[in-house]
Protein backbone atom coordinates (compact mmCIF):
# COMPACT_ATOMS: atom_id res chain seq x y z
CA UNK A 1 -38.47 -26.88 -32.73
CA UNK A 2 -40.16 -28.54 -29.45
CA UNK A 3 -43.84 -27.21 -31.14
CA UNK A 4 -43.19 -28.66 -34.10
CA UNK A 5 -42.14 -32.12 -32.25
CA UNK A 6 -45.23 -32.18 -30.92
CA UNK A 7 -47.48 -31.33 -33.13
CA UNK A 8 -45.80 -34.54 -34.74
CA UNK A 9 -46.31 -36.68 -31.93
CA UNK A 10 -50.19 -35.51 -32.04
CA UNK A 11 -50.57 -36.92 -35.19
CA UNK A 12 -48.35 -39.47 -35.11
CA UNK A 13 -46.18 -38.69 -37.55
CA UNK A 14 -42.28 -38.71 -37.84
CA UNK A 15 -40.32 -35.50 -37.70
CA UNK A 16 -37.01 -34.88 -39.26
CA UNK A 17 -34.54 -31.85 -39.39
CA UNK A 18 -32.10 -30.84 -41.95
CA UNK A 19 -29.37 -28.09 -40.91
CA UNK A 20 -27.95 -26.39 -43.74
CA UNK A 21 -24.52 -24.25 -43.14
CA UNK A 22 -23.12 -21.67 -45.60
CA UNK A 23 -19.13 -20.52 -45.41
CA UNK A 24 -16.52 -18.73 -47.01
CA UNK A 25 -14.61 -21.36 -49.25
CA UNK A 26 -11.44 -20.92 -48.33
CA UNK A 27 -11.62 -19.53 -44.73
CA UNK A 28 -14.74 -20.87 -42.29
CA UNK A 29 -13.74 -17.97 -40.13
CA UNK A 30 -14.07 -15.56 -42.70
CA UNK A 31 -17.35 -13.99 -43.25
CA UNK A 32 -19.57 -14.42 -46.04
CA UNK A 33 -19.27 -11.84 -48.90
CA UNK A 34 -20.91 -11.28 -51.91
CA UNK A 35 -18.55 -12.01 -54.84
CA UNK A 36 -16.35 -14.33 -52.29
CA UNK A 37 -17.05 -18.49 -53.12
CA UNK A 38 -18.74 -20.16 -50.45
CA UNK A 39 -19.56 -23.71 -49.49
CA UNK A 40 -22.77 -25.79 -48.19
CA UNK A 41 -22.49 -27.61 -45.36
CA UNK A 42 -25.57 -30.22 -45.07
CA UNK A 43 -25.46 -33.33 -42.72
CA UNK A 44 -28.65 -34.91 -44.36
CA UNK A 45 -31.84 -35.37 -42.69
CA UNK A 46 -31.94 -36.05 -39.14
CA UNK A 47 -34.70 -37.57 -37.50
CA UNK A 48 -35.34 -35.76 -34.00
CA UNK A 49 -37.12 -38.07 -31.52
């Protein structure tokens, strides 16, 4: 992440992250499976400075 903050600060530009989580629906301490349902966990963009 620092090489693409700085490659941003080399032109100038603004550089934002977004984190994106998957998890089991019912259990976050279950794992993943295929047929299981799952959720999205997303915090929006974040701006790293």
């Amino acid at each position: 992440m620092n090489q693409v903050k700085e490659h941003g600060v080399k032109f100038k530009a603004r550089t934002y992250y977004a984190g994106v989580g998957f998890a089991h629906a019912e259990d976050y301490q279950k794992p993943l499976s295929k047929n299981a349902p799952y959720v999205v966990n997303y915090d929006g963009l974040q701006e790293i400075l």
